[in-house]
N, C-alpha and C. Protein backbone atom coordinates (compact mmCIF):
# COMPACT_ATOMS: atom_id res chain seq x y z
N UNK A 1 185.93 -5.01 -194.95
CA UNK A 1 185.42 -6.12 -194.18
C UNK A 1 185.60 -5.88 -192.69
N UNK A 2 186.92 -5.39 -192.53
CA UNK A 2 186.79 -5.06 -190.72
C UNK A 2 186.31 -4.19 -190.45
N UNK A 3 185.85 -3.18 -191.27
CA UNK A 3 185.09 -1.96 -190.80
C UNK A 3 183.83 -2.17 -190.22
N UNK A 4 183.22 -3.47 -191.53
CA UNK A 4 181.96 -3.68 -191.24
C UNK A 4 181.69 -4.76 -190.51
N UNK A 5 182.77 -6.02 -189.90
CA UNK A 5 182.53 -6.36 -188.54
C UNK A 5 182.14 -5.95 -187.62
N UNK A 6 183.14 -4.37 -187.14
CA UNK A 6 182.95 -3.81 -186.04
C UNK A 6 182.18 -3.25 -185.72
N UNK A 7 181.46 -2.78 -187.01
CA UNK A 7 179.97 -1.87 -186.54
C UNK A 7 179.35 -3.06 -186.48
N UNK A 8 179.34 -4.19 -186.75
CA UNK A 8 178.26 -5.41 -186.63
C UNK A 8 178.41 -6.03 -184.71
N UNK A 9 179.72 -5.70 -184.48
CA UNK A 9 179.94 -5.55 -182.97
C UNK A 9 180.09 -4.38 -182.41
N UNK A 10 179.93 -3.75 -183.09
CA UNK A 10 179.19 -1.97 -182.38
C UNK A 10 177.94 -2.29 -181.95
N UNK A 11 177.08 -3.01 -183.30
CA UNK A 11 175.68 -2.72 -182.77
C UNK A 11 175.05 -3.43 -182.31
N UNK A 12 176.20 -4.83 -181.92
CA UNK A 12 175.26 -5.85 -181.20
C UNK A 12 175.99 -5.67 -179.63
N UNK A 13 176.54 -4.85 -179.09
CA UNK A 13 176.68 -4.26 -178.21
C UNK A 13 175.68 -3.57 -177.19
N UNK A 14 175.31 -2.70 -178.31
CA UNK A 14 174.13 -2.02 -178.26
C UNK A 14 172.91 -2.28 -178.08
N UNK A 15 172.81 -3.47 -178.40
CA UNK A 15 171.83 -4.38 -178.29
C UNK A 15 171.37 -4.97 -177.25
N UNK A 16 172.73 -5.36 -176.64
CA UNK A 16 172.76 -5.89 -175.47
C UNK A 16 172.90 -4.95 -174.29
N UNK A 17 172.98 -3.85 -174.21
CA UNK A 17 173.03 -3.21 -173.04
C UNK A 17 171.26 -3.19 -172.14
N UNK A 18 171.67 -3.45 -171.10
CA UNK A 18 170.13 -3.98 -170.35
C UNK A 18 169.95 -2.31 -170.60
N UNK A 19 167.96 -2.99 -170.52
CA UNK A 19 167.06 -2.02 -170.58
C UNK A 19 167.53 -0.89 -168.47
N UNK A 20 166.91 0.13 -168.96
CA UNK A 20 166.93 0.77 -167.69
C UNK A 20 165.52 0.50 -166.43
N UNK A 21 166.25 -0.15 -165.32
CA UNK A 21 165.51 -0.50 -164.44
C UNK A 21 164.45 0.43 -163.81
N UNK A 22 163.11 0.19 -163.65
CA UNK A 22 162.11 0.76 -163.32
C UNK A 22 162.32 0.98 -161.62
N UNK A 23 162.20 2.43 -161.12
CA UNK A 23 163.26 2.66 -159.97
C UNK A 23 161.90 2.46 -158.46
N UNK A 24 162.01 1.69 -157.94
CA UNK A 24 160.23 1.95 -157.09
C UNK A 24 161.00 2.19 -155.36
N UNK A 25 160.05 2.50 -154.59
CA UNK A 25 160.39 3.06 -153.33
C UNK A 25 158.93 2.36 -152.42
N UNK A 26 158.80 1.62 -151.61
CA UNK A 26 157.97 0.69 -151.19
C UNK A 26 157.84 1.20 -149.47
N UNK A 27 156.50 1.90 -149.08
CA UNK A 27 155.94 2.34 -147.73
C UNK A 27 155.05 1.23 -147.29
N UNK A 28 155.13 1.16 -146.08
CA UNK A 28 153.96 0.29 -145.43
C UNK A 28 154.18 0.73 -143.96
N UNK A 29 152.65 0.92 -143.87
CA UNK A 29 152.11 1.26 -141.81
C UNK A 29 150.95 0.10 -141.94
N UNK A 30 150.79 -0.06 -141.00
CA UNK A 30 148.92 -0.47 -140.47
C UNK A 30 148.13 0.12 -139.95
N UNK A 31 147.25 -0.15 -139.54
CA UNK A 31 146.13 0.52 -138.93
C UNK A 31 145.52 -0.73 -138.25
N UNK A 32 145.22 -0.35 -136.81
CA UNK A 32 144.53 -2.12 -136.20
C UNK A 32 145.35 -1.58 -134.47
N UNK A 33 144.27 -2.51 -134.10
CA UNK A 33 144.68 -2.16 -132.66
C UNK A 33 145.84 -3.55 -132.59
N UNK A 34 146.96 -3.50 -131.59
CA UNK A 34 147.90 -5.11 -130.96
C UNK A 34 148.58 -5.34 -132.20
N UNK A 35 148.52 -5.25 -133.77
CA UNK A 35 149.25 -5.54 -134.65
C UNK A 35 149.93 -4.95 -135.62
N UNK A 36 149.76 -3.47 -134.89
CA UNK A 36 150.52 -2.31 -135.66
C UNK A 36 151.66 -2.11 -136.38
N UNK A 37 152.69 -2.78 -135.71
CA UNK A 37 154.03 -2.62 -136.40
C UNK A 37 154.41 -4.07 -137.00
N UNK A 38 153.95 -5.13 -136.47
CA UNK A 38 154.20 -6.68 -136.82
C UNK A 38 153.55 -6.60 -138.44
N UNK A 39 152.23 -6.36 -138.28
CA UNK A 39 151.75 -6.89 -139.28
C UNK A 39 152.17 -5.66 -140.85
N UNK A 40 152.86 -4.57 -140.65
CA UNK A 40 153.47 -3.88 -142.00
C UNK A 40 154.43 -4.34 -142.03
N UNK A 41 155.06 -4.37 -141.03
CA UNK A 41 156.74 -4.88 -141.11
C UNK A 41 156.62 -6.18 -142.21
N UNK A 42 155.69 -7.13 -141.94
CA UNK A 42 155.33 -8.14 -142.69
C UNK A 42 155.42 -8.10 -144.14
N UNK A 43 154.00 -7.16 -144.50
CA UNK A 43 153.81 -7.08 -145.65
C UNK A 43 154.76 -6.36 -146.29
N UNK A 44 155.52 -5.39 -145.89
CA UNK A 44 156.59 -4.19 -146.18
C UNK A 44 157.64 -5.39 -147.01
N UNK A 45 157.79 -6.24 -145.81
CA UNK A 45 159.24 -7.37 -146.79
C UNK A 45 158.32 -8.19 -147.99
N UNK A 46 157.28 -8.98 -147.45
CA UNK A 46 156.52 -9.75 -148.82
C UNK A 46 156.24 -8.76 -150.04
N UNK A 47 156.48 -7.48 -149.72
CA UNK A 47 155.60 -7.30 -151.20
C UNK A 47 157.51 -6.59 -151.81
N UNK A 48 158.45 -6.39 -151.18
CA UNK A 48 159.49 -5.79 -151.16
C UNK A 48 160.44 -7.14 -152.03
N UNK A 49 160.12 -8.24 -151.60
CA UNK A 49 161.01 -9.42 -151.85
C UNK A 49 160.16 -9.84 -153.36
N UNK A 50 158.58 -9.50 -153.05
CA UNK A 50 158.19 -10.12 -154.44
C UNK A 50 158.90 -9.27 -155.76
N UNK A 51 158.60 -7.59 -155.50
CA UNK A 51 159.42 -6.59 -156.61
C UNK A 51 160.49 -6.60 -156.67
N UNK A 52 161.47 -7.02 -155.96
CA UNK A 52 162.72 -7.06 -156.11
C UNK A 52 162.95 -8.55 -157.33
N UNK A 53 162.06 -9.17 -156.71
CA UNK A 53 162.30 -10.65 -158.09
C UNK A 53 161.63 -10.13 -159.23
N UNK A 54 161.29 -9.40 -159.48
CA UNK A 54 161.15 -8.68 -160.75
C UNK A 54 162.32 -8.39 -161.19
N UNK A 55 162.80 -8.45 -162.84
CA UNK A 55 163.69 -8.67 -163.37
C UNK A 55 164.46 -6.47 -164.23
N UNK A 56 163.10 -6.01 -164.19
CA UNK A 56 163.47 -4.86 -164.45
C UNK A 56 162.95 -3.88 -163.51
N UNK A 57 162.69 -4.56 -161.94
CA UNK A 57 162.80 -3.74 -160.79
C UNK A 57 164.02 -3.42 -160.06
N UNK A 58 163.78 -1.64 -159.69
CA UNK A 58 164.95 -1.90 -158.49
C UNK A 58 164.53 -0.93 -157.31
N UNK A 59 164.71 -1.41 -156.12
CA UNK A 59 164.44 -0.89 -154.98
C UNK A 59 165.39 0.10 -154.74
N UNK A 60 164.81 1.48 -154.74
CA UNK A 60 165.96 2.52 -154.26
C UNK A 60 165.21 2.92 -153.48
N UNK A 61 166.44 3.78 -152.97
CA UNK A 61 165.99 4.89 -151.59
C UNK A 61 164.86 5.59 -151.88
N UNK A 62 163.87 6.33 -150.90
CA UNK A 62 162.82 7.15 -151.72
C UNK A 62 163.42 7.95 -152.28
N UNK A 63 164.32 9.14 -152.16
CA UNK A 63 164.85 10.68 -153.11
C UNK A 63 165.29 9.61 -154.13
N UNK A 64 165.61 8.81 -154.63
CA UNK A 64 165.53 8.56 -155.85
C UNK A 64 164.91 7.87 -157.07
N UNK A 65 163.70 7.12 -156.15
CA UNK A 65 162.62 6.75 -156.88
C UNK A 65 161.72 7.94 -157.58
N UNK A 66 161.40 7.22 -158.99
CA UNK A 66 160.21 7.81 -159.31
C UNK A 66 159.15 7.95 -158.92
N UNK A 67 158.80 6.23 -158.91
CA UNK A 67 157.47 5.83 -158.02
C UNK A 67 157.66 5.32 -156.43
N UNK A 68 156.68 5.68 -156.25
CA UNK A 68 156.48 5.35 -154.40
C UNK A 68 155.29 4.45 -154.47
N UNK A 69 155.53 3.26 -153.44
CA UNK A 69 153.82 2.09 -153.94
C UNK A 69 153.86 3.00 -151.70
N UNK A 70 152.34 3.09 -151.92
CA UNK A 70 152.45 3.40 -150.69
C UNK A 70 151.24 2.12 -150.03
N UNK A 71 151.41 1.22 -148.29
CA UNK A 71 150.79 0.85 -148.36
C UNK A 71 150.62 0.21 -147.29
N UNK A 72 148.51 0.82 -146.92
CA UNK A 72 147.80 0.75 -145.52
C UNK A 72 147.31 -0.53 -145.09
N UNK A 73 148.04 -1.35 -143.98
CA UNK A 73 147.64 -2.60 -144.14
C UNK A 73 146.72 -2.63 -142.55
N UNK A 74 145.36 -3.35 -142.79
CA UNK A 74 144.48 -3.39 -141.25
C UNK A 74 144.34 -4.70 -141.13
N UNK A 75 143.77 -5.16 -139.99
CA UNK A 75 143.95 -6.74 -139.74
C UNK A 75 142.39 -6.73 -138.67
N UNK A 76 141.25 -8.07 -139.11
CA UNK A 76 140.62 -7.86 -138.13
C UNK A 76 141.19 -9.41 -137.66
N UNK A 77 140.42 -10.46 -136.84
CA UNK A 77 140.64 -11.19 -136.80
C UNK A 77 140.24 -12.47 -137.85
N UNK A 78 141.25 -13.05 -138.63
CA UNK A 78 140.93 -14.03 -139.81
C UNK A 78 141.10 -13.22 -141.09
N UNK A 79 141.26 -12.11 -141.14
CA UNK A 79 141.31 -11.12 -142.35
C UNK A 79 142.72 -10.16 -142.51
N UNK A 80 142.84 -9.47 -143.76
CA UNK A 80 143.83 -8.75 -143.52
C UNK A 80 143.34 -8.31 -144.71
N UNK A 81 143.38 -6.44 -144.96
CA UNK A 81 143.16 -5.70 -145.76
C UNK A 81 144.14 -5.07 -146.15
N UNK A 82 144.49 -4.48 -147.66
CA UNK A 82 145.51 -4.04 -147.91
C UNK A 82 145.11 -2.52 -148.59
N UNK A 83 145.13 -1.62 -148.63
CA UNK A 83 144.92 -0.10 -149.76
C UNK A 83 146.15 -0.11 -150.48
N UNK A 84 146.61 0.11 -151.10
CA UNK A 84 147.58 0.17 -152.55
C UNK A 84 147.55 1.51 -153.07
N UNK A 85 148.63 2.01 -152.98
CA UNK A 85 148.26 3.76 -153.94
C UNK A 85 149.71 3.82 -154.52
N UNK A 86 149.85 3.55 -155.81
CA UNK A 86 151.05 4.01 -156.18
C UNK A 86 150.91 5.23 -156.89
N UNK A 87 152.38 6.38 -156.43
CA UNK A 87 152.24 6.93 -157.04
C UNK A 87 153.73 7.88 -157.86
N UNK A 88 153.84 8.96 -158.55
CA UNK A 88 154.87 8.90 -159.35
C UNK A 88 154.82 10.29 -159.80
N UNK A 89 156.29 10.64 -159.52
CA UNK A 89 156.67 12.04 -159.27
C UNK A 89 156.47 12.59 -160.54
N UNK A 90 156.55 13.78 -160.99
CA UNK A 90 156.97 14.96 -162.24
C UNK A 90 158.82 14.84 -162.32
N UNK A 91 159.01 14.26 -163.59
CA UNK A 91 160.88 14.81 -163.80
C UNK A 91 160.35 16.44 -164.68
N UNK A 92 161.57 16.59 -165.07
CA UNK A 92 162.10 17.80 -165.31
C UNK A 92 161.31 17.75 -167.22
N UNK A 93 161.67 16.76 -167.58
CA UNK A 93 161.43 16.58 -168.59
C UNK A 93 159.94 16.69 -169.35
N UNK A 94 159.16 15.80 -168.09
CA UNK A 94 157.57 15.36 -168.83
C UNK A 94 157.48 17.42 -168.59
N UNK A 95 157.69 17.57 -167.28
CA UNK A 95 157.18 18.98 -167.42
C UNK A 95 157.19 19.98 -168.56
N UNK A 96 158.79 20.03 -168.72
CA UNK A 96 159.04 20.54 -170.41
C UNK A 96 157.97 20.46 -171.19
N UNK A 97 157.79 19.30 -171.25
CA UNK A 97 157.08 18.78 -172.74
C UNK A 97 155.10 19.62 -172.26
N UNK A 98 155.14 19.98 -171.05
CA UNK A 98 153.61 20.03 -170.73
C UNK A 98 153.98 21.71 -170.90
N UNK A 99 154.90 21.99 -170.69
CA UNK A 99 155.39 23.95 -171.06
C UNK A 99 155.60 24.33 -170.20
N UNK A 100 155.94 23.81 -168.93
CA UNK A 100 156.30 24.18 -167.49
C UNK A 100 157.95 24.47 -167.84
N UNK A 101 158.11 25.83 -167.83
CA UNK A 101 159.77 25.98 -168.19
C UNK A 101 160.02 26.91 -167.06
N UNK A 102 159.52 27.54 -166.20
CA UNK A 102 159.67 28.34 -164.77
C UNK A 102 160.26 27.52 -163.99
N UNK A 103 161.71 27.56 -163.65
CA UNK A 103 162.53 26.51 -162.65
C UNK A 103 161.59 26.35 -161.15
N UNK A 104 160.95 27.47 -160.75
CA UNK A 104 160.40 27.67 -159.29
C UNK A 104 159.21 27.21 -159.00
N UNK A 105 158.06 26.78 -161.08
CA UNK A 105 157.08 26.08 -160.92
C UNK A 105 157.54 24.81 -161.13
N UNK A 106 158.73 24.57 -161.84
CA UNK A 106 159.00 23.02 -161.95
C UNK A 106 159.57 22.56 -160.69
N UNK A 107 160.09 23.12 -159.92
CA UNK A 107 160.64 22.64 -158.56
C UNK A 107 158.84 22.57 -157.92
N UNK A 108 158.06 22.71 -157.50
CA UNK A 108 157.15 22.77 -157.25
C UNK A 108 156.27 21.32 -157.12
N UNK A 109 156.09 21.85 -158.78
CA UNK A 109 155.34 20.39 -159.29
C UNK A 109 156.16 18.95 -159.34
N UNK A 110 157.79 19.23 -159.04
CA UNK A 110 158.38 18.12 -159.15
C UNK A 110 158.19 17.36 -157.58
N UNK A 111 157.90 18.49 -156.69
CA UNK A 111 158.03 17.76 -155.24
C UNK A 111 155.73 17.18 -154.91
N UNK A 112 154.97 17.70 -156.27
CA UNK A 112 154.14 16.77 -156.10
C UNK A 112 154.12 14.71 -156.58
N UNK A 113 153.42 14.14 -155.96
CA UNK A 113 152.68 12.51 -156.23
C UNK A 113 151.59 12.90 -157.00
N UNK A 114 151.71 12.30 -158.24
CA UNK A 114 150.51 12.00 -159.01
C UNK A 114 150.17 10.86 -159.00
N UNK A 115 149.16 10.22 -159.04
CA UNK A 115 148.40 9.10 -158.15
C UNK A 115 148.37 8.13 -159.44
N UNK A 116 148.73 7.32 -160.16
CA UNK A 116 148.19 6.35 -161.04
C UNK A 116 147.51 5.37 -160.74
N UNK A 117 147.72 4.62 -159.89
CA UNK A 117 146.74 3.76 -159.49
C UNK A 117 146.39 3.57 -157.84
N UNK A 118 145.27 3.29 -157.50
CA UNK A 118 144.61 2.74 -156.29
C UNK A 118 143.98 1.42 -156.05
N UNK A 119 144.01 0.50 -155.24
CA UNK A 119 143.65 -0.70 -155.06
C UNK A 119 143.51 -1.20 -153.86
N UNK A 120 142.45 -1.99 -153.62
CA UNK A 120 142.19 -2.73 -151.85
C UNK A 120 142.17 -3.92 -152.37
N UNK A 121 142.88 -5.15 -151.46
CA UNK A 121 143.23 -5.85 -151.22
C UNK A 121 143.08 -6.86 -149.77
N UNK A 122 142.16 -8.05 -150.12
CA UNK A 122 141.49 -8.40 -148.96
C UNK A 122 142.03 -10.28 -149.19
N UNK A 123 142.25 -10.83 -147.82
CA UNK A 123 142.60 -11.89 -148.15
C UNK A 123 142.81 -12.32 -146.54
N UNK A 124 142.91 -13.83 -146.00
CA UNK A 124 142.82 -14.37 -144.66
C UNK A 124 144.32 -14.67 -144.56
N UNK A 125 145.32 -14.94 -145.68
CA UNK A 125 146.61 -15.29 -145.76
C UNK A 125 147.17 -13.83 -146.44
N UNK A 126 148.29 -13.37 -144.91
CA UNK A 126 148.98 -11.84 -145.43
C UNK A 126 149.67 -12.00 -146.62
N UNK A 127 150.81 -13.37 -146.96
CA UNK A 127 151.86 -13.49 -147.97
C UNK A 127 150.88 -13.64 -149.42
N UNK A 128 149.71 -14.06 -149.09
CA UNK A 128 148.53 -14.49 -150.07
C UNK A 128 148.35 -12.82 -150.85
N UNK A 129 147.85 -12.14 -149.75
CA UNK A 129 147.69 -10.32 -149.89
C UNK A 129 148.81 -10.04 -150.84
N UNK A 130 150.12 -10.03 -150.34
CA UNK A 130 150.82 -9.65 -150.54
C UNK A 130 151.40 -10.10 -152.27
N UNK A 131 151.27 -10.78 -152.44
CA UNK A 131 151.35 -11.97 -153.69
C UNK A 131 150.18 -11.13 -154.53
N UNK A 132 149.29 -11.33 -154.27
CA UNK A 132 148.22 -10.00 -155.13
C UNK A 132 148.64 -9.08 -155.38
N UNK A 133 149.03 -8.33 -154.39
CA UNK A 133 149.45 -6.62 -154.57
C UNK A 133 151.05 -6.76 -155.75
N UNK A 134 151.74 -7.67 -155.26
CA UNK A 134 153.12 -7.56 -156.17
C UNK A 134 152.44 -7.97 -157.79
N UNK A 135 151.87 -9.39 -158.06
CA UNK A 135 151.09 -9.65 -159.31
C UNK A 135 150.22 -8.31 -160.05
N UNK A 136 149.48 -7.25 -159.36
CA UNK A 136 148.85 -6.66 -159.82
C UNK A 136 149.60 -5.26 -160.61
N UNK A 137 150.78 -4.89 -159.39
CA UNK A 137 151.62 -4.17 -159.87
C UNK A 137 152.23 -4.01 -161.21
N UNK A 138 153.44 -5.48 -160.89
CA UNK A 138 153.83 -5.84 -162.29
C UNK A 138 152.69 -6.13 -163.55
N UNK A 139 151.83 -6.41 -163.64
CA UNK A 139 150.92 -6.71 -164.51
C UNK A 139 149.88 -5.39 -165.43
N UNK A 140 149.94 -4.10 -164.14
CA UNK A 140 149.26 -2.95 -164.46
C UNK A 140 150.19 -2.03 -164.68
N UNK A 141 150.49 -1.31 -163.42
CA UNK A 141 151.10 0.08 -164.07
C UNK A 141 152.48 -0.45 -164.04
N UNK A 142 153.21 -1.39 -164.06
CA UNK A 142 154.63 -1.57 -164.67
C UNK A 142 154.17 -2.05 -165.97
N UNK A 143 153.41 -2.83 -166.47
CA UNK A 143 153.44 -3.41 -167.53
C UNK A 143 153.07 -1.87 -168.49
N UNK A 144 151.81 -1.12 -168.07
CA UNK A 144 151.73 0.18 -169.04
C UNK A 144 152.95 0.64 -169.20
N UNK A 145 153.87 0.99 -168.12
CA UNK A 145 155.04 1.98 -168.01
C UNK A 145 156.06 0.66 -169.25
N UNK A 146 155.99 -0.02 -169.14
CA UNK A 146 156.85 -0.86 -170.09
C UNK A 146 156.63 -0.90 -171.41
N UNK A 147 155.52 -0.62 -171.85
CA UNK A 147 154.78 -0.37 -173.09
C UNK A 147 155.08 0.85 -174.16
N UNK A 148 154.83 1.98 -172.63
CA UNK A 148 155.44 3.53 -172.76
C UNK A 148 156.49 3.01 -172.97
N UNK A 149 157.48 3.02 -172.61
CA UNK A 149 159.60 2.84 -172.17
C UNK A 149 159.28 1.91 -174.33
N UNK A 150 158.95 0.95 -174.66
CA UNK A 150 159.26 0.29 -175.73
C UNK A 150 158.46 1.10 -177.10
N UNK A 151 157.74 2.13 -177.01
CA UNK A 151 157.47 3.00 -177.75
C UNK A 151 157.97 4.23 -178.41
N UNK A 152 158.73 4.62 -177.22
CA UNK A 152 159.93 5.68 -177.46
C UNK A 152 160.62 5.74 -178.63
């Protein structure tokens, strides 16, 4: 009987250990004449504060993100445009599995961005923009990548 408690609190242990957080790294410049640095700085925190309230996001440094959301924000007057490119390194591993076993081609291909998704983003309210771009994220390629991660 106590044996088989403890594996019953072995494995609800196990159970409970949180899933592993999806690791992202968040760029923003502009482009625009007079609102160059104001208006990324902007969007850089709105779309930074929206992924961070994501529950299996975490903001790391870039060298240790997988993914990088990279992102070009222009402003005319009454408008604000956003480009969206996330994208997401080679580990050691997927390479393996593709037959890349040459340490000097996997160092290589590990320091390329493979592009998964692209998106423009147009709106008269920046936090409005910004609220899009975080919704679309979580909803697309985190939700695929979450799909992948629960298939394993």
């Amino acid at each position: 009987m106590l044996i088989v408690g403890v594996m019953v609190l072995a494995g609800s242990a196990t159970l409970a250990q949180p899933a592993e957080k999806i690791r992202l790294f968040v760029e923003a410049r502009s482009e625009g004449q007079g609102s160059r640095d104001e208006v990324a700085t902007r969007m850089l925190a709105a779309v930074r504060g929206g992924l961070e309230a994501v529950s299996d996001v975490e903001m790391v440094p870039r060298d240790l993100a997988q993914r990088i959301i990279w992102i070009v924000v222009g402003r005319t007057p009454g408008t604000y445009a956003a480009s969206v490119m996330i994208t997401e390194r080679y580990d050691r591993e997927t390479l393996m599995v593709l037959g890349i076993e040459d340490d000097d081609m996997a160092g290589r291909m590990m320091a390329l961005q493979i592009v998964n998704d692209h998106q423009i983003f147009t709106g008269r309210d920046l936090s409005a923009v910004a609220r899009r771009i975080v919704t679309s994220i979580d909803e697309g390629v985190l939700a695929k990548l979450r799909t992948m991660t629960t298939k394993r």
